[in-house]
PDB file of N, CA and C in Angstrom:
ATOM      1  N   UNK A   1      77.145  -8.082  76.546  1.00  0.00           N
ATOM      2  CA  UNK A   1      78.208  -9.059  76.571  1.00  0.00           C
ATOM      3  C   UNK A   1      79.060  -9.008  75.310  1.00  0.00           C
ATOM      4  N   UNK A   2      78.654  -8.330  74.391  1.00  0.00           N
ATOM      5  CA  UNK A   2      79.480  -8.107  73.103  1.00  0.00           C
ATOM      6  C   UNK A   2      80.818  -7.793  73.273  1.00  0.00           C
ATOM      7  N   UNK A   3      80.886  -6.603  73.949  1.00  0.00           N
ATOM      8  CA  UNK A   3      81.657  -5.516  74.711  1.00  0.00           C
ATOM      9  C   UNK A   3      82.841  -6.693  75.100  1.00  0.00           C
ATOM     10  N   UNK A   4      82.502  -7.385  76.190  1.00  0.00           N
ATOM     11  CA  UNK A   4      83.110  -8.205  76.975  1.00  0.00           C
ATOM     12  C   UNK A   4      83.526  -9.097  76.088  1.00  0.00           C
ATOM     13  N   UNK A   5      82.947  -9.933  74.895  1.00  0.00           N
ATOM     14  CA  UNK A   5      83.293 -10.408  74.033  1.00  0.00           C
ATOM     15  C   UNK A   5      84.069 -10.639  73.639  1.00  0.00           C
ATOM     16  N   UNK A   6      84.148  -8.982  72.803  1.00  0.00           N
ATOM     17  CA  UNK A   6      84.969  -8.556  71.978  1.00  0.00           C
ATOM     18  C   UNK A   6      86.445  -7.768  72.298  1.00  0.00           C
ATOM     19  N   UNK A   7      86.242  -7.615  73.294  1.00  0.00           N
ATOM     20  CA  UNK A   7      87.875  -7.152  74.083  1.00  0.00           C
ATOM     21  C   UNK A   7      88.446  -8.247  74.318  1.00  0.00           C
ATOM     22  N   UNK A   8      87.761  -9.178  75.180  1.00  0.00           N
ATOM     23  CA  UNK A   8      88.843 -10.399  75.548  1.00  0.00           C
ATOM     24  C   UNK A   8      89.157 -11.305  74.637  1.00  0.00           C
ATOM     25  N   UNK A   9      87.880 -11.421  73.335  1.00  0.00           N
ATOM     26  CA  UNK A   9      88.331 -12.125  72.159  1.00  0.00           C
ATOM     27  C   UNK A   9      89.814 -11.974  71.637  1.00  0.00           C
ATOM     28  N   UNK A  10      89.986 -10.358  71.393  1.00  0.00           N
ATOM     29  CA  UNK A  10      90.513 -10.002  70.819  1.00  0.00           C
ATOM     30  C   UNK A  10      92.470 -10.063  71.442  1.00  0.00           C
ATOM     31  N   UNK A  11      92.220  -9.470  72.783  1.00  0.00           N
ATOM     32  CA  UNK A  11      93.419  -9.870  73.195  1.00  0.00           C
ATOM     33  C   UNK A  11      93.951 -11.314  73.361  1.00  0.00           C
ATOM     34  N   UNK A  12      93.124 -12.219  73.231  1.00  0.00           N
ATOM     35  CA  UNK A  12      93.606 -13.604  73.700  1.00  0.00           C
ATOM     36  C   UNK A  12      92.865 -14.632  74.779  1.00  0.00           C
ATOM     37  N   UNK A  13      92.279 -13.154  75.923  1.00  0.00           N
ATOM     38  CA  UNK A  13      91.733 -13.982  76.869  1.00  0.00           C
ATOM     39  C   UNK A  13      90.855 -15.445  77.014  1.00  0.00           C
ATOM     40  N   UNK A  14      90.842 -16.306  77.883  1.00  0.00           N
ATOM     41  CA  UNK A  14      90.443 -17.263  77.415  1.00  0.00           C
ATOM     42  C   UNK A  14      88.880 -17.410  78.586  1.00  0.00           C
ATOM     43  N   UNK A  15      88.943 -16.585  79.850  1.00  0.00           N
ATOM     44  CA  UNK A  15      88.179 -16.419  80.794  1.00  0.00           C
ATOM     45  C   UNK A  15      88.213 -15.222  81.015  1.00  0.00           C
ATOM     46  N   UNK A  16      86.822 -14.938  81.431  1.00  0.00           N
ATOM     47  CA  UNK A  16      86.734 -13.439  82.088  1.00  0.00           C
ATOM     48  C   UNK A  16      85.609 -13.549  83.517  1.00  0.00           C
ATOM     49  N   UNK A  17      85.976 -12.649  84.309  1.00  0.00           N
ATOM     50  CA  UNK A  17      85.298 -12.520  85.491  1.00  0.00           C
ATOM     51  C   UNK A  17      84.259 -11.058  85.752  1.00  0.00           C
ATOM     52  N   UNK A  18      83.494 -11.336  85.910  1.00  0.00           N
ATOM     53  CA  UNK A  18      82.431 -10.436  85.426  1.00  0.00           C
ATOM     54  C   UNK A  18      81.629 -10.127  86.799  1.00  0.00           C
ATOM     55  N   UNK A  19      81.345  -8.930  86.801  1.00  0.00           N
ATOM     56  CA  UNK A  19      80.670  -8.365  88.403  1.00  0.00           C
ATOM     57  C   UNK A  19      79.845  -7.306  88.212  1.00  0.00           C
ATOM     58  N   UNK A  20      78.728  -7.729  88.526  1.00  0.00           N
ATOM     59  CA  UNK A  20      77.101  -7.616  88.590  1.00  0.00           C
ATOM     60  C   UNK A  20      77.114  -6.258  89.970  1.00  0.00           C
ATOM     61  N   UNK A  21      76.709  -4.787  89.328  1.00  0.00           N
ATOM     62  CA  UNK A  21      76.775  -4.025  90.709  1.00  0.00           C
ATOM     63  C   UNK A  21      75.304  -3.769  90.321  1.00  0.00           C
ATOM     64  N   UNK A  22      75.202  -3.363  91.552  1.00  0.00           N
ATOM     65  CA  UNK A  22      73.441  -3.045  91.569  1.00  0.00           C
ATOM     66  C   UNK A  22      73.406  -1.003  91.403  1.00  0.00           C
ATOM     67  N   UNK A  23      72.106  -0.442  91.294  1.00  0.00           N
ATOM     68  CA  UNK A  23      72.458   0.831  91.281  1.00  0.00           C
ATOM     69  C   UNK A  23      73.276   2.270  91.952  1.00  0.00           C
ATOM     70  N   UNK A  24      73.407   1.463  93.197  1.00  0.00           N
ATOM     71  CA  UNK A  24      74.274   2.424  94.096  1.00  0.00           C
ATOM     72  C   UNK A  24      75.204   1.643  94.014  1.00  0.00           C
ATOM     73  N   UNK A  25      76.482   1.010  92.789  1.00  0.00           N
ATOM     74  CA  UNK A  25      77.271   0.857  92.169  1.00  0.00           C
ATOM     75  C   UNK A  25      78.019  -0.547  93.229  1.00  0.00           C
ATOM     76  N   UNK A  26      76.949  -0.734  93.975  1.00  0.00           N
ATOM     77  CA  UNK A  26      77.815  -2.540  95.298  1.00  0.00           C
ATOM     78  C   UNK A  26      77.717  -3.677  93.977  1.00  0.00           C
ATOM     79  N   UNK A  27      78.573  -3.982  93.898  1.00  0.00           N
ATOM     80  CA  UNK A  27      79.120  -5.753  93.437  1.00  0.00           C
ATOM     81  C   UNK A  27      77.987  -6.804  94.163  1.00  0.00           C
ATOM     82  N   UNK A  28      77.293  -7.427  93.629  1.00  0.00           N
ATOM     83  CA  UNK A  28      76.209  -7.936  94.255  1.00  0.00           C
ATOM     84  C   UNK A  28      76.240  -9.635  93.580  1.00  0.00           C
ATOM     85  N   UNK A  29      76.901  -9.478  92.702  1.00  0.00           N
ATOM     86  CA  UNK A  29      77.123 -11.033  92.179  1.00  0.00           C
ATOM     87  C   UNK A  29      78.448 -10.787  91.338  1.00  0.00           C
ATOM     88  N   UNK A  30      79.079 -12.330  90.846  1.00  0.00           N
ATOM     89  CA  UNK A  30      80.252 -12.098  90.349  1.00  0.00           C
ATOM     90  C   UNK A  30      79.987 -13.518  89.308  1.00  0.00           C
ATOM     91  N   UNK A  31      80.459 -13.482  88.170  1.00  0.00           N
ATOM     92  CA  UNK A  31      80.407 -14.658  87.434  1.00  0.00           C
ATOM     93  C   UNK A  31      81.599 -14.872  86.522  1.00  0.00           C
ATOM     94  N   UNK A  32      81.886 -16.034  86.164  1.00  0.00           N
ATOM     95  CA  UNK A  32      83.086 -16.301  84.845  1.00  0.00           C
ATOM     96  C   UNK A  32      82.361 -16.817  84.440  1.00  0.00           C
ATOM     97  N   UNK A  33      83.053 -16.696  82.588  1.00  0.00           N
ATOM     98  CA  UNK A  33      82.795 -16.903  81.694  1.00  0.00           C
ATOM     99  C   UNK A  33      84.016 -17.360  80.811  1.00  0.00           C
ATOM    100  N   UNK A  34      83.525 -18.436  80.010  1.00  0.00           N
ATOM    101  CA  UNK A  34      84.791 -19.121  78.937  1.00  0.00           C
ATOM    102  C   UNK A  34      84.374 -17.989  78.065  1.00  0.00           C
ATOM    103  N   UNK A  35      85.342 -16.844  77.102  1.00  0.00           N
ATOM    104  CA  UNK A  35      85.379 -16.239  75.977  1.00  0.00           C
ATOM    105  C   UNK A  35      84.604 -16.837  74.926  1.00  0.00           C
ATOM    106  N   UNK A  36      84.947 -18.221  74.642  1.00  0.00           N
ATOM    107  CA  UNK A  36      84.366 -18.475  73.774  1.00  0.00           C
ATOM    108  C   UNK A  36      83.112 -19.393  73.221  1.00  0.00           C
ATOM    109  N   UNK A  37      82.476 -19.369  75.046  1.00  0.00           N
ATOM    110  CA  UNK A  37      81.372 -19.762  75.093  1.00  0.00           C
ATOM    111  C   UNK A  37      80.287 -18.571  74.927  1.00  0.00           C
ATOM    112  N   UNK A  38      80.714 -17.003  75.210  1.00  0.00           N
ATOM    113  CA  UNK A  38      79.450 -15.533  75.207  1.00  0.00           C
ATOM    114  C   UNK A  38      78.797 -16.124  74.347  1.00  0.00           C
ATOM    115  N   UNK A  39      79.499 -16.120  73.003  1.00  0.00           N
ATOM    116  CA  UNK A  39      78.230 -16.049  71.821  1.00  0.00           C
ATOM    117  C   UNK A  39      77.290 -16.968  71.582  1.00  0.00           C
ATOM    118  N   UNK A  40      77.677 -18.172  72.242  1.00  0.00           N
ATOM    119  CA  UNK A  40      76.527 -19.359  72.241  1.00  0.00           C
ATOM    120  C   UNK A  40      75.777 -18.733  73.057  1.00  0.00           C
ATOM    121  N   UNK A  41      76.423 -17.969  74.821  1.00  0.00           N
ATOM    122  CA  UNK A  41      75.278 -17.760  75.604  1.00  0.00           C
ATOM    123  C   UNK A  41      74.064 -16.923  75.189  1.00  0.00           C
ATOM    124  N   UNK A  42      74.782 -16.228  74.337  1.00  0.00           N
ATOM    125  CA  UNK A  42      73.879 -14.839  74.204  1.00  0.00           C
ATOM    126  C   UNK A  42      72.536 -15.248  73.093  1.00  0.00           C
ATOM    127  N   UNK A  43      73.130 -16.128  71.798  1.00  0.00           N
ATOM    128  CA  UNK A  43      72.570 -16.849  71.211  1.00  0.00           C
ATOM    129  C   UNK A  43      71.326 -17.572  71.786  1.00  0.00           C
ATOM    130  N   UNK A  44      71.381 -18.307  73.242  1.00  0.00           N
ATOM    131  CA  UNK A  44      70.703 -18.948  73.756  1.00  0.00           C
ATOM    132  C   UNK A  44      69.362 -18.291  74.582  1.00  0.00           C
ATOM    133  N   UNK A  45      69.781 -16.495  74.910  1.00  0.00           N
ATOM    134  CA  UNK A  45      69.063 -15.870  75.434  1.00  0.00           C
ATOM    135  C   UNK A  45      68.628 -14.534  75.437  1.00  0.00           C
ATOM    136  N   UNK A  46      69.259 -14.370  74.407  1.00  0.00           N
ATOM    137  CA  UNK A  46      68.679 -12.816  73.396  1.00  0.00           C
ATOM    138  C   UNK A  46      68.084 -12.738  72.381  1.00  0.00           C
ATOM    139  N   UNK A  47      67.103 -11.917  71.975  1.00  0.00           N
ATOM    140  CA  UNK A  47      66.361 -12.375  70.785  1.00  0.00           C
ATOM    141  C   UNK A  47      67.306 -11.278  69.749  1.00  0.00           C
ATOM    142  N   UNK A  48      67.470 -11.729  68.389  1.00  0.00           N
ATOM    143  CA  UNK A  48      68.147 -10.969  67.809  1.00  0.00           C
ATOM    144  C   UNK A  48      69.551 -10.901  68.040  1.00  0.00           C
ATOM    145  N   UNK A  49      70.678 -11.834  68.402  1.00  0.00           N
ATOM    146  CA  UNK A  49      71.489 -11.754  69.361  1.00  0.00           C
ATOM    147  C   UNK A  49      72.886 -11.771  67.931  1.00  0.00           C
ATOM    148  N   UNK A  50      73.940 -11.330  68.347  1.00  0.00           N
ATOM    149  CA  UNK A  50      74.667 -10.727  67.499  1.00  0.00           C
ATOM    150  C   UNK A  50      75.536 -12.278  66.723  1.00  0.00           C
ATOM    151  N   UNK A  51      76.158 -12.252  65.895  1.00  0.00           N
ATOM    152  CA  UNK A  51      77.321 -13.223  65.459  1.00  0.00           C
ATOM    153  C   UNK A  51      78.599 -12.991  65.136  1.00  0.00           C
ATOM    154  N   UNK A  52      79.269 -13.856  65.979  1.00  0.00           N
ATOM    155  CA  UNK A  52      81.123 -12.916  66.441  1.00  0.00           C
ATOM    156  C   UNK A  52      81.656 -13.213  64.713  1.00  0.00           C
ATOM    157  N   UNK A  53      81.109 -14.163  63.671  1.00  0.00           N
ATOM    158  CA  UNK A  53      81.709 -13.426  62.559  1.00  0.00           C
ATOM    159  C   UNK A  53      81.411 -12.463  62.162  1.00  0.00           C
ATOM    160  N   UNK A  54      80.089 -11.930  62.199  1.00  0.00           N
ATOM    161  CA  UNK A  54      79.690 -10.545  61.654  1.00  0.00           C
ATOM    162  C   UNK A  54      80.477  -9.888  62.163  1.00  0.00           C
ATOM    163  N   UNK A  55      80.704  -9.264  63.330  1.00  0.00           N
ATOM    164  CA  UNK A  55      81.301  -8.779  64.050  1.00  0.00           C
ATOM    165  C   UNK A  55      83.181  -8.779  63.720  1.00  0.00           C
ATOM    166  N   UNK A  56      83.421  -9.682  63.179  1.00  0.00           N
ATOM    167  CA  UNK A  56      85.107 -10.443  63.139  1.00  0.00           C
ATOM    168  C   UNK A  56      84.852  -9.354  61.672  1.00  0.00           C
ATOM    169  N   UNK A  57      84.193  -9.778  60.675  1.00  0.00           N
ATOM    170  CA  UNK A  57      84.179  -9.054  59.252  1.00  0.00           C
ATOM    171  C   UNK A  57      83.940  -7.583  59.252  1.00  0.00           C
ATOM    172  N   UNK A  58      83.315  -7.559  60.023  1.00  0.00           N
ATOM    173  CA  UNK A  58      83.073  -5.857  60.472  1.00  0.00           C
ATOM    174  C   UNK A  58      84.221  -4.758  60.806  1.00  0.00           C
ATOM    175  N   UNK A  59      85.258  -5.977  61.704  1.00  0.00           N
ATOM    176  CA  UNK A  59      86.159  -4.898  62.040  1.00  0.00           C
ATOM    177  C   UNK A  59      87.579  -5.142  61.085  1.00  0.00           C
ATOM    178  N   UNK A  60      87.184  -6.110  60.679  1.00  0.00           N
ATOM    179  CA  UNK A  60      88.149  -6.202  58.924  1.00  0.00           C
ATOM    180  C   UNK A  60      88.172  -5.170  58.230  1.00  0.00           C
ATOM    181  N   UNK A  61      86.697  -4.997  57.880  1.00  0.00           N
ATOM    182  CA  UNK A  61      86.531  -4.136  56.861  1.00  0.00           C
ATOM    183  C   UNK A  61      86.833  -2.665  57.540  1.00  0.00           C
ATOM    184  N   UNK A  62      86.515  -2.456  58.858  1.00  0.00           N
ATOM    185  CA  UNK A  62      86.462  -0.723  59.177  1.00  0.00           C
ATOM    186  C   UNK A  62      88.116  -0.821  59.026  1.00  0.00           C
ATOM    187  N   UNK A  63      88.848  -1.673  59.633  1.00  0.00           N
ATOM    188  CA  UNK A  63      90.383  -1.397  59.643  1.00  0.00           C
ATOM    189  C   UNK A  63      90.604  -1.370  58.323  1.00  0.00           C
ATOM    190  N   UNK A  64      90.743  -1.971  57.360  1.00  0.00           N
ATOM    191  CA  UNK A  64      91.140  -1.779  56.044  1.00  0.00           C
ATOM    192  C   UNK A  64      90.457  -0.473  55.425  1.00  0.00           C
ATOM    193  N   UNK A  65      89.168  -0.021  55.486  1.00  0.00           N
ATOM    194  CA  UNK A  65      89.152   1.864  55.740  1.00  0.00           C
ATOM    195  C   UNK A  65      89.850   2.809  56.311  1.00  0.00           C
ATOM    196  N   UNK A  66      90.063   2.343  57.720  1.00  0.00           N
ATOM    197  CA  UNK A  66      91.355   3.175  58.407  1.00  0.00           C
ATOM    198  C   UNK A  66      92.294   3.346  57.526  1.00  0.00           C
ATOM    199  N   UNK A  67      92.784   2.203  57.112  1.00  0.00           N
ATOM    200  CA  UNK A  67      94.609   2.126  56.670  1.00  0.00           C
ATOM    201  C   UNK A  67      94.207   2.518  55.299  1.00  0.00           C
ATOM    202  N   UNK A  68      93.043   3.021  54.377  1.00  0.00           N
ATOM    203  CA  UNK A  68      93.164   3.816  53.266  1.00  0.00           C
ATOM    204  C   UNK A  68      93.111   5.166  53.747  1.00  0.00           C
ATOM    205  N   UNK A  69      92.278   5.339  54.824  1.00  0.00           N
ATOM    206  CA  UNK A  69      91.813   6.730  55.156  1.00  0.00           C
ATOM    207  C   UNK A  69      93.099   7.285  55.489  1.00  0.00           C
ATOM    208  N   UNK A  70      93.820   6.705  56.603  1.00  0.00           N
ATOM    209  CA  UNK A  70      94.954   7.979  57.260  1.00  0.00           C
ATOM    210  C   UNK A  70      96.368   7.227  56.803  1.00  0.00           C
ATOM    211  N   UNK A  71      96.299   9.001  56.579  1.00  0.00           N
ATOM    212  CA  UNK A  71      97.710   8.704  55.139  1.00  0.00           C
ATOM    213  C   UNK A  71      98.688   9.750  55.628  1.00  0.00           C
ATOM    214  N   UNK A  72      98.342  10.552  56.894  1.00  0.00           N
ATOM    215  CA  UNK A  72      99.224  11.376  57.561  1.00  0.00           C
ATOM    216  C   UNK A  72      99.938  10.824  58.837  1.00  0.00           C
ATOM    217  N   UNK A  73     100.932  10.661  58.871  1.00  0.00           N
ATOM    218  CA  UNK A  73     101.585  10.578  60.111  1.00  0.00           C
ATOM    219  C   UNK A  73     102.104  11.941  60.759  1.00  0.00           C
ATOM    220  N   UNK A  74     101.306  12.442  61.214  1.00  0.00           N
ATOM    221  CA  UNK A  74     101.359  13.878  61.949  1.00  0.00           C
ATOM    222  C   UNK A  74     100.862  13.707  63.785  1.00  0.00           C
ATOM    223  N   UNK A  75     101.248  13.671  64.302  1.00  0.00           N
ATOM    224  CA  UNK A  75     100.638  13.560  66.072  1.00  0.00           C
ATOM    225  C   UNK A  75      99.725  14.922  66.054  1.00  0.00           C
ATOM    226  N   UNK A  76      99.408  16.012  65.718  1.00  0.00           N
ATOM    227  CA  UNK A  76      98.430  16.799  65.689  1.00  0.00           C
ATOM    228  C   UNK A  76      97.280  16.841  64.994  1.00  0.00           C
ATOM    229  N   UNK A  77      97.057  15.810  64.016  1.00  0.00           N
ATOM    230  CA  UNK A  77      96.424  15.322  62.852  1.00  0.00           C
ATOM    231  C   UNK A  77      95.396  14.744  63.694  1.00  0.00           C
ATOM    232  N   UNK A  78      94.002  14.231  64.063  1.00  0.00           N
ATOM    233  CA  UNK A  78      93.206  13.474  64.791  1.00  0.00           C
ATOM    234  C   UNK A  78      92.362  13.325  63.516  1.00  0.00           C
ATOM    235  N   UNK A  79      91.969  12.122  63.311  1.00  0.00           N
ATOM    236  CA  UNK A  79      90.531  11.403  62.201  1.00  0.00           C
ATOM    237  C   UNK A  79      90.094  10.768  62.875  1.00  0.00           C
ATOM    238  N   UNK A  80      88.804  11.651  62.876  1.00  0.00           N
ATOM    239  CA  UNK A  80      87.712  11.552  64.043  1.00  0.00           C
ATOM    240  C   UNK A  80      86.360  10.591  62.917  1.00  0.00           C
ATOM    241  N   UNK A  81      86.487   9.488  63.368  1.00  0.00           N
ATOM    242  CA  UNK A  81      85.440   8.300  62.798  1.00  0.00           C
ATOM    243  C   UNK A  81      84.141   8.606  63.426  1.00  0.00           C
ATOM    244  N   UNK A  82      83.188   8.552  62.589  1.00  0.00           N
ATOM    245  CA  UNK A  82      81.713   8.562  62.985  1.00  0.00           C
ATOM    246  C   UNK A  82      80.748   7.743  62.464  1.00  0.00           C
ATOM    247  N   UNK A  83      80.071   6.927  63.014  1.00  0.00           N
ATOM    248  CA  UNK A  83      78.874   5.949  62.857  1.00  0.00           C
ATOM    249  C   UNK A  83      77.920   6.392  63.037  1.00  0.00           C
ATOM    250  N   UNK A  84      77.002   6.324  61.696  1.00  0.00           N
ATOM    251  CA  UNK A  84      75.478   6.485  61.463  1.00  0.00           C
ATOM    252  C   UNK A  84      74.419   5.095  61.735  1.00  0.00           C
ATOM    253  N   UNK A  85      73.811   5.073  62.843  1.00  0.00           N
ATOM    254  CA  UNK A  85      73.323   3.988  62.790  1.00  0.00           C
ATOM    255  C   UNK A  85      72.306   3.501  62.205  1.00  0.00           C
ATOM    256  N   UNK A  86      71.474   4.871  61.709  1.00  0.00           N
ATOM    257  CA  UNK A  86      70.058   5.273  60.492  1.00  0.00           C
ATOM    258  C   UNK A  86      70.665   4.790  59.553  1.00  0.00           C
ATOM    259  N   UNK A  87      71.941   5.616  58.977  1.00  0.00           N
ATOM    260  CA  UNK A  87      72.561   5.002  57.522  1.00  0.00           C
ATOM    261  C   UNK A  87      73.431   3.846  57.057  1.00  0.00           C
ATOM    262  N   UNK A  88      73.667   3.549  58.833  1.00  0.00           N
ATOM    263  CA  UNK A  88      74.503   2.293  58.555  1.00  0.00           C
ATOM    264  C   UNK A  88      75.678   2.519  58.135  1.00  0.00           C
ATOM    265  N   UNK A  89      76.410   3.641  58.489  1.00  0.00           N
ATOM    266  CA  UNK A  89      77.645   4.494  57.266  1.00  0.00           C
ATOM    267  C   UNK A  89      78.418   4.408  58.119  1.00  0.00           C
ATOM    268  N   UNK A  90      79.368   5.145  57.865  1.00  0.00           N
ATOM    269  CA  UNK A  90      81.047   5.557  58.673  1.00  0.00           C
ATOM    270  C   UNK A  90      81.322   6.389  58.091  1.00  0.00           C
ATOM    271  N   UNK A  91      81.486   7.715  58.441  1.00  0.00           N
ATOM    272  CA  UNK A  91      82.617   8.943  58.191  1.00  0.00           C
ATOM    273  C   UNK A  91      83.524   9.441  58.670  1.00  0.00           C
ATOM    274  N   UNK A  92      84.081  10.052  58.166  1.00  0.00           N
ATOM    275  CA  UNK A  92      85.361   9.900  58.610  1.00  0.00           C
ATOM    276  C   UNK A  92      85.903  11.769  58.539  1.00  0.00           C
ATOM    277  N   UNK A  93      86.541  12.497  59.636  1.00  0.00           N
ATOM    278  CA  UNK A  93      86.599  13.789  58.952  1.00  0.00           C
ATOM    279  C   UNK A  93      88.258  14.110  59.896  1.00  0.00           C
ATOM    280  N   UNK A  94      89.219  14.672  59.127  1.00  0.00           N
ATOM    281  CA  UNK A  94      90.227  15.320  59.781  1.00  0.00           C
ATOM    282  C   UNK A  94      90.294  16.637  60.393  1.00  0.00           C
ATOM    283  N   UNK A  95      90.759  16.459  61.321  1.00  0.00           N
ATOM    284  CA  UNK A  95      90.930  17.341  62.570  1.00  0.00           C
ATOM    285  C   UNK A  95      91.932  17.945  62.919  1.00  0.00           C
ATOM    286  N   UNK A  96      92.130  19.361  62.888  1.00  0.00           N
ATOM    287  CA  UNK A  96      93.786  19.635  63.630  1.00  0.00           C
ATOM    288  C   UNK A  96      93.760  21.145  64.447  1.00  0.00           C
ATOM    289  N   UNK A  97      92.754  21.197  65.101  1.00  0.00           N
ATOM    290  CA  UNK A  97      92.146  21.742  66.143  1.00  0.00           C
ATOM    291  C   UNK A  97      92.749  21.705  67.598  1.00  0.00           C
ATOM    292  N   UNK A  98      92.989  21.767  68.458  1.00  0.00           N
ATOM    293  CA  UNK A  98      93.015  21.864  69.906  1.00  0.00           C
ATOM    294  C   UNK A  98      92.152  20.863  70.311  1.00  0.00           C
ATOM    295  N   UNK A  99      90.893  21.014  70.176  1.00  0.00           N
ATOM    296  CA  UNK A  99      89.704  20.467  70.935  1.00  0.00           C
ATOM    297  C   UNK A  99      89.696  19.040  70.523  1.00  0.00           C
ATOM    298  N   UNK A 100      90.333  18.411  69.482  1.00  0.00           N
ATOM    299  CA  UNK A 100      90.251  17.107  69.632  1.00  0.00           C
ATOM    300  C   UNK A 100      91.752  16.940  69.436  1.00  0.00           C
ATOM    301  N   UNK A 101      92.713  17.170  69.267  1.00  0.00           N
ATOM    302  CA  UNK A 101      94.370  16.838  69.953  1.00  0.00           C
ATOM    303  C   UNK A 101      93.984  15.714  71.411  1.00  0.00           C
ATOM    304  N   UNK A 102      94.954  14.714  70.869  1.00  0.00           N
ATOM    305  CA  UNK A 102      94.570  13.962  71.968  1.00  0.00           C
ATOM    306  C   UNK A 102      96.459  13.362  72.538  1.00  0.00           C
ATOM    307  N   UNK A 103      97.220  14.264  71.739  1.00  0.00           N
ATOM    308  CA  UNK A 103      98.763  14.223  72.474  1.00  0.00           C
ATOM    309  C   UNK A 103      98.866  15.293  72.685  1.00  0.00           C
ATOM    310  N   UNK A 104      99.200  15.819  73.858  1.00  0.00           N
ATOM    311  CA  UNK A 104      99.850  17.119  74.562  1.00  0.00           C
ATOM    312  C   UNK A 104     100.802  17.746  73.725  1.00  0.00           C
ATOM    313  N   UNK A 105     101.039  18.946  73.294  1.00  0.00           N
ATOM    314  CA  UNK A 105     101.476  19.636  72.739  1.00  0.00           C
ATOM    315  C   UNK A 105     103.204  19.335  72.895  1.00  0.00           C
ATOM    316  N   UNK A 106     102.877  19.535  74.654  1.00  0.00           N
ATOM    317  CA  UNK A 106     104.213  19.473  75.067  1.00  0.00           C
ATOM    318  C   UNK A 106     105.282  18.335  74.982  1.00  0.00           C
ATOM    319  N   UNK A 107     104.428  17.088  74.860  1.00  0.00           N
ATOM    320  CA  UNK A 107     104.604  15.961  74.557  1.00  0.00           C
ATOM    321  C   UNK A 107     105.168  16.013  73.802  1.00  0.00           C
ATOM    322  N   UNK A 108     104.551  16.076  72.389  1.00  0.00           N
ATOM    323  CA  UNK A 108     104.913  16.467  71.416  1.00  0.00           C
ATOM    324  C   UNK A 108     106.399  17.391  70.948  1.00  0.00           C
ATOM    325  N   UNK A 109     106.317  18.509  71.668  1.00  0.00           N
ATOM    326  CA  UNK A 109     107.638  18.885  71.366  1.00  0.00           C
ATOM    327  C   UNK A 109     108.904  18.496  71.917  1.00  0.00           C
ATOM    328  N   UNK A 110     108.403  17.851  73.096  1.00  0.00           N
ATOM    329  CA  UNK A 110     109.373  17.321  73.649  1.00  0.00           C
ATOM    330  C   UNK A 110     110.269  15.714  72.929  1.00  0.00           C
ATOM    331  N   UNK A 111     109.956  15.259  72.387  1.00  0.00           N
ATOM    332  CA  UNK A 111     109.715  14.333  71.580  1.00  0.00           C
ATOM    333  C   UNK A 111     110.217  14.064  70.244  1.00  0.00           C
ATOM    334  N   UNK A 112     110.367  15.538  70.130  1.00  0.00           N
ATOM    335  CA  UNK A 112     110.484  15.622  68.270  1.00  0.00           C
ATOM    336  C   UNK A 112     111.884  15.256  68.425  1.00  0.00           C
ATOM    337  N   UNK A 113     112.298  14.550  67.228  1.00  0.00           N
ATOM    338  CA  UNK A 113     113.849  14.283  67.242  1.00  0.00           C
ATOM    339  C   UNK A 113     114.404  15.218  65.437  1.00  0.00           C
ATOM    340  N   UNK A 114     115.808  15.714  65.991  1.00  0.00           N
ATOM    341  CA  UNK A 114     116.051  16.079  64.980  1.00  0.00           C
ATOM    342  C   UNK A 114     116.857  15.441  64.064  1.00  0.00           C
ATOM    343  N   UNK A 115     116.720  15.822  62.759  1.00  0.00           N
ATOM    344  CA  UNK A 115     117.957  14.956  61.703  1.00  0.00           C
ATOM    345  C   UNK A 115     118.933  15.577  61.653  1.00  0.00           C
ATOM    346  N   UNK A 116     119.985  15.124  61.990  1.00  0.00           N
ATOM    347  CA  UNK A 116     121.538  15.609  61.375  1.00  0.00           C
ATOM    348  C   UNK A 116     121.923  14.533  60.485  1.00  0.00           C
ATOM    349  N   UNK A 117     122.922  15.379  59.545  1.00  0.00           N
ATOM    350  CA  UNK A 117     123.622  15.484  58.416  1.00  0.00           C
ATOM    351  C   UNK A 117     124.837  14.871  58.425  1.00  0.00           C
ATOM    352  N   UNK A 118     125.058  13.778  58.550  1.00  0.00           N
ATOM    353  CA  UNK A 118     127.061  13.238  58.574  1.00  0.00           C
ATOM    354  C   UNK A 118     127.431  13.962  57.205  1.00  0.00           C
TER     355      UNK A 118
END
């Protein structure tokens, strides 16, 4: 429910509708939820259960890493983030490879605008 949480937290949502499929992927129950009741629920029935400030400070801090880390504005450029969950870390490594390009080349050239000179 974090997941669910934390997306609809984040955009605004104030309800979410939630659907329970069983293993051969049928919808078998359906439930809502107030946004900002999850974390009490989860609180109430998970042991170890998470806290949406931890969580709120968490993604403070990784974004304010981002915005030191990438200092290129290049569309072929990819900084590919990685979480250690042994070390508890974040790394971070640049990419400008094919295999992780995640805008089409063509895109890309199509796109480019040029500068002229008055």
């Amino acid at each position: 429910m974090l997941k669910w949480w934390a997306q609809s937290f984040l955009v605004g949502l104030s309800r979410i509708f939630a659907g329970y499929r069983n293993t051969s992927g049928i919808v078998h129950k359906t439930e809502m939820f107030e946004v900002q009741s999850i974390p009490e629920l989860c609180q109430k029935n998970i042991q170890n259960s998470w806290e949406p400030q931890v969580c709120m400070n968490f993604l403070c801090e990784f974004l304010s890493f981002v915005q030191k880390v990438v200092t290129q504005d290049n569309p072929s450029v990819v900084y590919l983030f990685t979480f250690d969950p042994s070390q508890r870390t974040i790394s971070v490594s640049i990419q400008e490879d094919a295999e992780h390009s995640i805008i089409p080349s063509w895109y890309i050239e199509a796109n480019q605008t040029e500068t002229v000179s008055v």
